[in-house]
N, C-alpha and C. Protein backbone atom coordinates (compact mmCIF):
# COMPACT_ATOMS: atom_id res chain seq x y z
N UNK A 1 -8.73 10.55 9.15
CA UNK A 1 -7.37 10.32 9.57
C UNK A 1 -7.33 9.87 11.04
N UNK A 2 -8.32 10.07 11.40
CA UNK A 2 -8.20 9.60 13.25
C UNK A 2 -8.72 8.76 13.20
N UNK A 3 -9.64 7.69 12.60
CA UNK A 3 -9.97 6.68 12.67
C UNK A 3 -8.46 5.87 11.65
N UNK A 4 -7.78 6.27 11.22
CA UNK A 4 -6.96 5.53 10.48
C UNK A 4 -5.47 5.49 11.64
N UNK A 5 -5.42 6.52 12.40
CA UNK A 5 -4.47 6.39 13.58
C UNK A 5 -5.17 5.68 14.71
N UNK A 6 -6.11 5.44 15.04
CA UNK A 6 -6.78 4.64 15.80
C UNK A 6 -6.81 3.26 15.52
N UNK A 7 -6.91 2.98 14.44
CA UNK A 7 -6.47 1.65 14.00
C UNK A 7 -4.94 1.34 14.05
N UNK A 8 -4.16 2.67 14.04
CA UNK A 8 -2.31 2.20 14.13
C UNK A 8 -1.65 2.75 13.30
N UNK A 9 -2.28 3.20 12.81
CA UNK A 9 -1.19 4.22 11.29
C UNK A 9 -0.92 4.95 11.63
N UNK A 10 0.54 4.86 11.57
CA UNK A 10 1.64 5.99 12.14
C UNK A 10 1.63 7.28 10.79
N UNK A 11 0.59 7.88 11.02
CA UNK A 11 0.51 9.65 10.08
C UNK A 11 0.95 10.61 10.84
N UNK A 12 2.19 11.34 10.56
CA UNK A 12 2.84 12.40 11.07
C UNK A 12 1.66 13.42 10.88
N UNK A 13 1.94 14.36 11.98
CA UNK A 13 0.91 15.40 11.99
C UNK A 13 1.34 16.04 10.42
N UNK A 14 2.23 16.25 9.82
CA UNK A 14 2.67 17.11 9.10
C UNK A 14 2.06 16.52 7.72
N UNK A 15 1.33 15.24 7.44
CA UNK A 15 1.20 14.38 6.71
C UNK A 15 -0.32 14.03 6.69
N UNK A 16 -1.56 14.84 7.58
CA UNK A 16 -2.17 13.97 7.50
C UNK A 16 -3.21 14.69 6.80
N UNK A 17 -2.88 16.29 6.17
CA UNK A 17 -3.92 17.33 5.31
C UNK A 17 -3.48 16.22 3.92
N UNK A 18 -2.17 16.16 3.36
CA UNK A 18 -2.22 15.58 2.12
C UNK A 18 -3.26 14.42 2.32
N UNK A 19 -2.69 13.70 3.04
CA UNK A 19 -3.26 12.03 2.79
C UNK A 19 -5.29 12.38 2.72
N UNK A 20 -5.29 13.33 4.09
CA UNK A 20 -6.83 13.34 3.54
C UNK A 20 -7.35 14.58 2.55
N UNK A 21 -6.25 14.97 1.78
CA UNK A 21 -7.18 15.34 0.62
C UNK A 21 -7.15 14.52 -0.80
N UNK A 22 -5.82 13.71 -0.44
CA UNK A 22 -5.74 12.68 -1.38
C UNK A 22 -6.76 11.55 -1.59
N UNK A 23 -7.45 11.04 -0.14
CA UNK A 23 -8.27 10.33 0.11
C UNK A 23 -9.22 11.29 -0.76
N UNK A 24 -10.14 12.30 -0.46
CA UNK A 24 -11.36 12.70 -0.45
C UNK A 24 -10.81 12.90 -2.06
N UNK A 25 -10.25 13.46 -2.86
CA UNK A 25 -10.32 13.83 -3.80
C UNK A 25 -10.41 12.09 -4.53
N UNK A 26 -10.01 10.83 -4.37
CA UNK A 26 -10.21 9.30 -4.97
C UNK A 26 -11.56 8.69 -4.50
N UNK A 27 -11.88 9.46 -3.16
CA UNK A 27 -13.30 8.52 -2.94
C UNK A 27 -13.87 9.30 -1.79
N UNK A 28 -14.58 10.46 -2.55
CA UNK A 28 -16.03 11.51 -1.94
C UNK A 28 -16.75 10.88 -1.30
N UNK A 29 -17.21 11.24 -0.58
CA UNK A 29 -18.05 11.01 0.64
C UNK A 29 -19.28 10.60 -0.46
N UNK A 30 -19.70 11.44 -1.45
CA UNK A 30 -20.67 11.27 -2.17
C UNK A 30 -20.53 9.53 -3.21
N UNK A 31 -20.40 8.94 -3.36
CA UNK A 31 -19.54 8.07 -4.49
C UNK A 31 -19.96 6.65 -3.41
N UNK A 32 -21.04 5.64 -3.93
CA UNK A 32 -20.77 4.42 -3.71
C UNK A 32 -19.77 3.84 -3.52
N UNK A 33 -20.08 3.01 -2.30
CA UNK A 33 -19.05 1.64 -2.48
C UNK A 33 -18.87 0.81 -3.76
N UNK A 34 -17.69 0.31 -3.80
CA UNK A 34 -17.68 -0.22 -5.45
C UNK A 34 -17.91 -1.66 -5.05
N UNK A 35 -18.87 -2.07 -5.75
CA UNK A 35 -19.32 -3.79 -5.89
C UNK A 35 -18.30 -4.45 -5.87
N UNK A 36 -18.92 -5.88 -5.14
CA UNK A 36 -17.63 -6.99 -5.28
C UNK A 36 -17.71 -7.13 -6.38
N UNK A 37 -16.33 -7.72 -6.71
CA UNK A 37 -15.77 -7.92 -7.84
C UNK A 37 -15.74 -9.21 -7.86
N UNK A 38 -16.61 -10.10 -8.80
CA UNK A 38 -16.59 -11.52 -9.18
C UNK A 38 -16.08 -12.19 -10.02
N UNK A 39 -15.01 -12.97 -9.62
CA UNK A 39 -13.92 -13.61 -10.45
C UNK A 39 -14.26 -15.03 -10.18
N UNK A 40 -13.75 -15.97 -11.46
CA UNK A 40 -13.91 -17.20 -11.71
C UNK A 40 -12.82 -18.06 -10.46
N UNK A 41 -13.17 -19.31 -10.27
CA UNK A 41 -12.12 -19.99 -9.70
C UNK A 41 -10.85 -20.00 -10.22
N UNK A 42 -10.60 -20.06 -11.40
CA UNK A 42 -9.41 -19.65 -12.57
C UNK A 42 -8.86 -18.74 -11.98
N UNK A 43 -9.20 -17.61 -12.04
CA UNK A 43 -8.58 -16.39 -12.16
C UNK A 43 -8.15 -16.17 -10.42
N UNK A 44 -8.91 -16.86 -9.76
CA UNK A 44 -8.61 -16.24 -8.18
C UNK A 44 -7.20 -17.45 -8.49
N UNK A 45 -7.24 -18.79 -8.69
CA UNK A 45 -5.82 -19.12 -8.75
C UNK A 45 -5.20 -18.58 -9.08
N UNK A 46 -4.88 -17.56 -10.08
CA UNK A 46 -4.01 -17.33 -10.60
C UNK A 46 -3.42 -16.01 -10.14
N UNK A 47 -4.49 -15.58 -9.50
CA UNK A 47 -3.86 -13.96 -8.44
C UNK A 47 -2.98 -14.77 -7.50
N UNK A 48 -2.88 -15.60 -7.11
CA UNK A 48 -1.95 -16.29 -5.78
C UNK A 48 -1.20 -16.87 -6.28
N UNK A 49 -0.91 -17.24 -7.09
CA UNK A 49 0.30 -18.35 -8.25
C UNK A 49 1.26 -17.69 -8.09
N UNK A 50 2.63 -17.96 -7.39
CA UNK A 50 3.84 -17.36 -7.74
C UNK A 50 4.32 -17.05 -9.01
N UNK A 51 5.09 -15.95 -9.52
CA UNK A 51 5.68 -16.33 -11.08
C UNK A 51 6.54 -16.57 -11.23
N UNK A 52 6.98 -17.41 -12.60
CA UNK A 52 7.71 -18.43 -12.35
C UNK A 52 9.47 -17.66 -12.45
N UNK A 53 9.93 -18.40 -11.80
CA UNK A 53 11.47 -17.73 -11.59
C UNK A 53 11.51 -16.80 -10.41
N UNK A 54 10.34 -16.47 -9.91
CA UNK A 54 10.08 -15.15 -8.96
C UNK A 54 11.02 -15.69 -7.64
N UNK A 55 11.49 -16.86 -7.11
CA UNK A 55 11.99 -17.29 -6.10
C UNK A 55 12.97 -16.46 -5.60
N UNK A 56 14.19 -15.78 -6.47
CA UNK A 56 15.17 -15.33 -6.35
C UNK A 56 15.13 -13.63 -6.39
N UNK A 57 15.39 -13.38 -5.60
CA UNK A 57 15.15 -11.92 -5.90
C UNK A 57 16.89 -11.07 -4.81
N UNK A 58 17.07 -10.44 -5.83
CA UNK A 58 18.40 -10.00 -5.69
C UNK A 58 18.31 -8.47 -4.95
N UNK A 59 18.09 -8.01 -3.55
CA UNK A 59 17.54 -7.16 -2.92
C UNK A 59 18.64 -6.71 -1.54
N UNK A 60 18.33 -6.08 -0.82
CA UNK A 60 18.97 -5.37 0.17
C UNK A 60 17.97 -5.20 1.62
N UNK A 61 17.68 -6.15 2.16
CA UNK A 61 16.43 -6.50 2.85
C UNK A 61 16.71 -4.85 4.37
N UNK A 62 18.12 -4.57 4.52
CA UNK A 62 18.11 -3.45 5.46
C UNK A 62 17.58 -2.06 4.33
N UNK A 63 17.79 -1.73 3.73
CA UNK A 63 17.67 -0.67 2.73
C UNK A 63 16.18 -0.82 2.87
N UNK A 64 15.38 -1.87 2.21
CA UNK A 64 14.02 -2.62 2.08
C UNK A 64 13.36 -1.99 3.63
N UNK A 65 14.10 -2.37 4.60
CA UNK A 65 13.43 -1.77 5.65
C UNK A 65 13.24 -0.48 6.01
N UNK A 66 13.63 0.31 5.70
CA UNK A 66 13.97 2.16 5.64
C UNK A 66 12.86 2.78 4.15
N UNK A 67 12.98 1.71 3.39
CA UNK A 67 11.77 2.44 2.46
C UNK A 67 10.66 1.84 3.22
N UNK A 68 10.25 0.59 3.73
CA UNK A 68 9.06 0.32 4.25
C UNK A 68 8.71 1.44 5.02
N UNK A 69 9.35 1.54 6.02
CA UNK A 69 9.24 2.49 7.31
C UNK A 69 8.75 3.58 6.54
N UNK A 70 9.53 3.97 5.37
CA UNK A 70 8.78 5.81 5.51
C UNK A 70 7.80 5.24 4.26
N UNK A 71 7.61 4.50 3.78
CA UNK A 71 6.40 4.82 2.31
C UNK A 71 5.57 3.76 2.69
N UNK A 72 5.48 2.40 3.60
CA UNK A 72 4.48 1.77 3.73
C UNK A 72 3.85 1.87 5.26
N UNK A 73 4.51 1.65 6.49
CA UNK A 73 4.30 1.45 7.53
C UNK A 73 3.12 2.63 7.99
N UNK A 74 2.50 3.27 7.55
CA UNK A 74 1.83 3.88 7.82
C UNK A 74 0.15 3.32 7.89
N UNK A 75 0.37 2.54 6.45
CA UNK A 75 -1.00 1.50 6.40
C UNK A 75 -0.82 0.27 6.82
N UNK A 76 -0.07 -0.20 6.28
CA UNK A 76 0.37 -1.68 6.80
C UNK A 76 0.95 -1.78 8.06
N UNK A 77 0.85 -1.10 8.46
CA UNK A 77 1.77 -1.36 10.31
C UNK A 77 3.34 -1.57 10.45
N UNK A 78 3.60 -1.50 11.31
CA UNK A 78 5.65 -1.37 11.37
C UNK A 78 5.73 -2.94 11.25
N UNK A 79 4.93 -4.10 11.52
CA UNK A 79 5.66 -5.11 11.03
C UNK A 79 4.95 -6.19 9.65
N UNK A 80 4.50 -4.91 8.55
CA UNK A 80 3.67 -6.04 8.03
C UNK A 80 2.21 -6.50 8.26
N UNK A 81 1.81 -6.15 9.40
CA UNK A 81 0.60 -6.74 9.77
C UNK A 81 -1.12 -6.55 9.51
N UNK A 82 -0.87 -4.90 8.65
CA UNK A 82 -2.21 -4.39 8.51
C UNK A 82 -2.52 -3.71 9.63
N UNK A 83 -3.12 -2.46 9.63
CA UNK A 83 -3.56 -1.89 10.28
C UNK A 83 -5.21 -1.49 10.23
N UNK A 84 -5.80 -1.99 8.93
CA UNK A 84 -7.10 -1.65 8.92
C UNK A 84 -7.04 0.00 7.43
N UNK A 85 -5.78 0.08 7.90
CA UNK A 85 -5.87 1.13 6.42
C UNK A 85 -5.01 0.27 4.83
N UNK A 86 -4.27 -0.72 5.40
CA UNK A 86 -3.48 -1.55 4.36
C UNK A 86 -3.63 -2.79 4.97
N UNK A 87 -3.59 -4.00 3.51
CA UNK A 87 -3.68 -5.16 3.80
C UNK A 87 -2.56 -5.87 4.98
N UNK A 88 -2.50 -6.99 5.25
CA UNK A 88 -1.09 -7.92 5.79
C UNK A 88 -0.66 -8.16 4.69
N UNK A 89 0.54 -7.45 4.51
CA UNK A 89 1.49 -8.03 3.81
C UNK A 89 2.46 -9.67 3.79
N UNK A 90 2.26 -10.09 5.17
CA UNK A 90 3.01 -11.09 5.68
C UNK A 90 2.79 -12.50 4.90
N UNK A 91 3.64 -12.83 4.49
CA UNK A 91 3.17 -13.96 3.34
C UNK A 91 2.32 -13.94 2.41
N UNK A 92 1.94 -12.82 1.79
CA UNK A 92 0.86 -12.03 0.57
C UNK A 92 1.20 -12.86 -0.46
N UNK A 93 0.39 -13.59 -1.43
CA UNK A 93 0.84 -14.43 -2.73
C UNK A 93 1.28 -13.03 -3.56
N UNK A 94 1.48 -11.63 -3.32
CA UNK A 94 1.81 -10.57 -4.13
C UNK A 94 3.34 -10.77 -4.14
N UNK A 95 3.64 -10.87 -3.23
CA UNK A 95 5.21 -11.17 -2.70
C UNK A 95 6.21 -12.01 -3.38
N UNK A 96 5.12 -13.18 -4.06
CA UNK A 96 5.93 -14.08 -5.03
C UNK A 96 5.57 -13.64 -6.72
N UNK A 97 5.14 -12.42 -6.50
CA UNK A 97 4.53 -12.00 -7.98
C UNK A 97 5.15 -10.82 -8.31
N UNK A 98 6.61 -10.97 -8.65
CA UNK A 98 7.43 -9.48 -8.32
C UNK A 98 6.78 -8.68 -9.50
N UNK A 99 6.40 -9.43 -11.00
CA UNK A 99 5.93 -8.31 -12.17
C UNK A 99 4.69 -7.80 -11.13
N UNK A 100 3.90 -8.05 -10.94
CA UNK A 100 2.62 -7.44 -10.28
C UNK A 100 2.86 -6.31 -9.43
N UNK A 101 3.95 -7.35 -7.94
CA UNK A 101 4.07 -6.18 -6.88
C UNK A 101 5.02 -4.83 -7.92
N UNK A 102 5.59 -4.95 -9.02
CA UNK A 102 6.32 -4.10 -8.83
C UNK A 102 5.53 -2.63 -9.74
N UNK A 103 4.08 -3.35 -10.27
CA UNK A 103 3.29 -2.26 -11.30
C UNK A 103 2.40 -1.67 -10.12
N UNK A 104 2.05 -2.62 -8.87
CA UNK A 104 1.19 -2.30 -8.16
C UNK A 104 1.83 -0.77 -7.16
N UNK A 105 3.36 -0.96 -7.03
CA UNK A 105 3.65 -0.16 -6.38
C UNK A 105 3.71 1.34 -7.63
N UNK A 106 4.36 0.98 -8.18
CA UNK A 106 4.49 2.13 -9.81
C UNK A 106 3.17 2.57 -9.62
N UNK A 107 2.05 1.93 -9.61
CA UNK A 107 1.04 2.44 -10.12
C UNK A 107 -0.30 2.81 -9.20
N UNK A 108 0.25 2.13 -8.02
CA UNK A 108 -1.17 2.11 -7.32
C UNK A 108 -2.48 1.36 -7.83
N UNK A 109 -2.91 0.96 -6.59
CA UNK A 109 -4.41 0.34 -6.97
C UNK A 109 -5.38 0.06 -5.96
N UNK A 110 -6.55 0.86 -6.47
CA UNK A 110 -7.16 0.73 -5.27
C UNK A 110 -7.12 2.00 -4.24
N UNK A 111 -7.10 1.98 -2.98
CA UNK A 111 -6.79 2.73 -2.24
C UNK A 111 -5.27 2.86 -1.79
N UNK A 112 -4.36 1.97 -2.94
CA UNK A 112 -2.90 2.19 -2.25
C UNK A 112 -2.80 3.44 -3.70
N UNK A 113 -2.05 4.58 -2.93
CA UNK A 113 -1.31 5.53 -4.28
C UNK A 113 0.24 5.08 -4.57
N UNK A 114 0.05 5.49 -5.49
CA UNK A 114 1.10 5.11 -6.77
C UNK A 114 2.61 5.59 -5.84
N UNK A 115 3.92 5.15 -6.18
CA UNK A 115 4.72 5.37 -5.96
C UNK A 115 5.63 5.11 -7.36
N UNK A 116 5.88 6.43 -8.05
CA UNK A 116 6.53 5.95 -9.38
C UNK A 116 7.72 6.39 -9.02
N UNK A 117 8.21 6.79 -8.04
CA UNK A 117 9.85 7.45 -7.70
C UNK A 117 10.52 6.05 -7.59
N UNK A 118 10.04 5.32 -6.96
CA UNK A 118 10.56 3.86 -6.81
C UNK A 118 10.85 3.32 -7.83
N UNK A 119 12.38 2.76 -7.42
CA UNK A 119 13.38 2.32 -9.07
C UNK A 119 12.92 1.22 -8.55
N UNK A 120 13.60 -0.15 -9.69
CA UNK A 120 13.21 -1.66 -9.59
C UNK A 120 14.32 -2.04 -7.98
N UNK A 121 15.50 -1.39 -8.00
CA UNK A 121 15.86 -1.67 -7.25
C UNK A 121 15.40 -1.58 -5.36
N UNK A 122 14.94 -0.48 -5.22
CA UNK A 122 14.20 0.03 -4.28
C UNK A 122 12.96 -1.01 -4.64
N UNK A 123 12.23 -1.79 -5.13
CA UNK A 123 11.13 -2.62 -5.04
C UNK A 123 11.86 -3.92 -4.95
N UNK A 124 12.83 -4.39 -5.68
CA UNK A 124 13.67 -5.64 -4.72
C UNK A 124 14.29 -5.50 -3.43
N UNK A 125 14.70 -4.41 -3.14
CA UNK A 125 14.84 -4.31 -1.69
C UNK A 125 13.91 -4.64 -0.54
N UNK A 126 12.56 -3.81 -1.02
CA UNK A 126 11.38 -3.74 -0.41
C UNK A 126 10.79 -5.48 -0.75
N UNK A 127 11.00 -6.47 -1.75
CA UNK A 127 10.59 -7.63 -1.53
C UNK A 127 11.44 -8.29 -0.73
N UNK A 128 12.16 -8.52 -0.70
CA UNK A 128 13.28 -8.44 0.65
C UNK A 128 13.19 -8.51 1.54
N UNK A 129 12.88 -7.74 1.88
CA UNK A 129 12.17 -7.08 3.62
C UNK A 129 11.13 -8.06 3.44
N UNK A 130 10.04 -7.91 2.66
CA UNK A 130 8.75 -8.59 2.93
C UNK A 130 8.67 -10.02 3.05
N UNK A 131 9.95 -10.56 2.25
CA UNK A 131 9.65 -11.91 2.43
C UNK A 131 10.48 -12.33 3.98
N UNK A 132 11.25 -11.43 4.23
CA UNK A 132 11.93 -12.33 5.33
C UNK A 132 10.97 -12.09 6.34
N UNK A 133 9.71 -11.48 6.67
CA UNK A 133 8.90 -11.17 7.56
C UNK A 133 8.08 -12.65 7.75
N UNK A 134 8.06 -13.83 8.96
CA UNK A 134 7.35 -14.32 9.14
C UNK A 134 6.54 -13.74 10.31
């Protein structure tokens, strides 16, 4: 956790026993790194492909900002930018992939945990926010 506030992640003291037992209990000290993962030229297009109709998204970009703040900004930084514990969100081809972003948040993946409290609405809000971030 101090190398993850050292990089910029705003972890409340009150916050940072969960997160690192949440960490240690998904990925033990004991437990390899997991191999790259090798995907075809195909398939890497198609992780970045907007989907189609995705342009429009019917959201609340201030609301969007108040869930960022308390459920993302901790990894991703207060503007989007990555901190070294979460990617840059800032123009992410995830952003134009609302079915994806919205299982990725439901479900977690990876080292992001799941957020299933989040209605669809609260995830159009939150695309919202993200896209107006240049």
């Amino acid at each position: 956790m101090i190398k993850m506030r050292n990089w910029g992640a705003l972890v409340d003291e009150n916050k940072v026993a969960p997160f690192a037992s949440w960490f240690a209990g998904h990925y033990p000290a004991t437990e390899p790194p997991a191999a790259a993962k090798q995907i075809s030229a195909t398939e890497a297009a198609a992780a970045v492909a907007p989907e189609r109709g995705s342009g429009t998204i019917h959201g609340d970009g201030q609301a969007g900002a108040i869930e960022y703040t308390k459920d993302c900004a901790s990894c991703h930084g207060a503007g989007a930018e990555g901190t070294g514990g979460g990617p840059v969100l800032i123009e992410a081809p995830v952003l134009y992939q609302p079915g994806r972003f919205s299982t990725l948040i439901g479900k977690g993946e990876g080292r992001m945990p799941a957020y299933p409290q989040l209605t669809q609405v609260d995830i159009n809000n939150l695309l919202e926010y993200l896209r107006g971030i240049r």
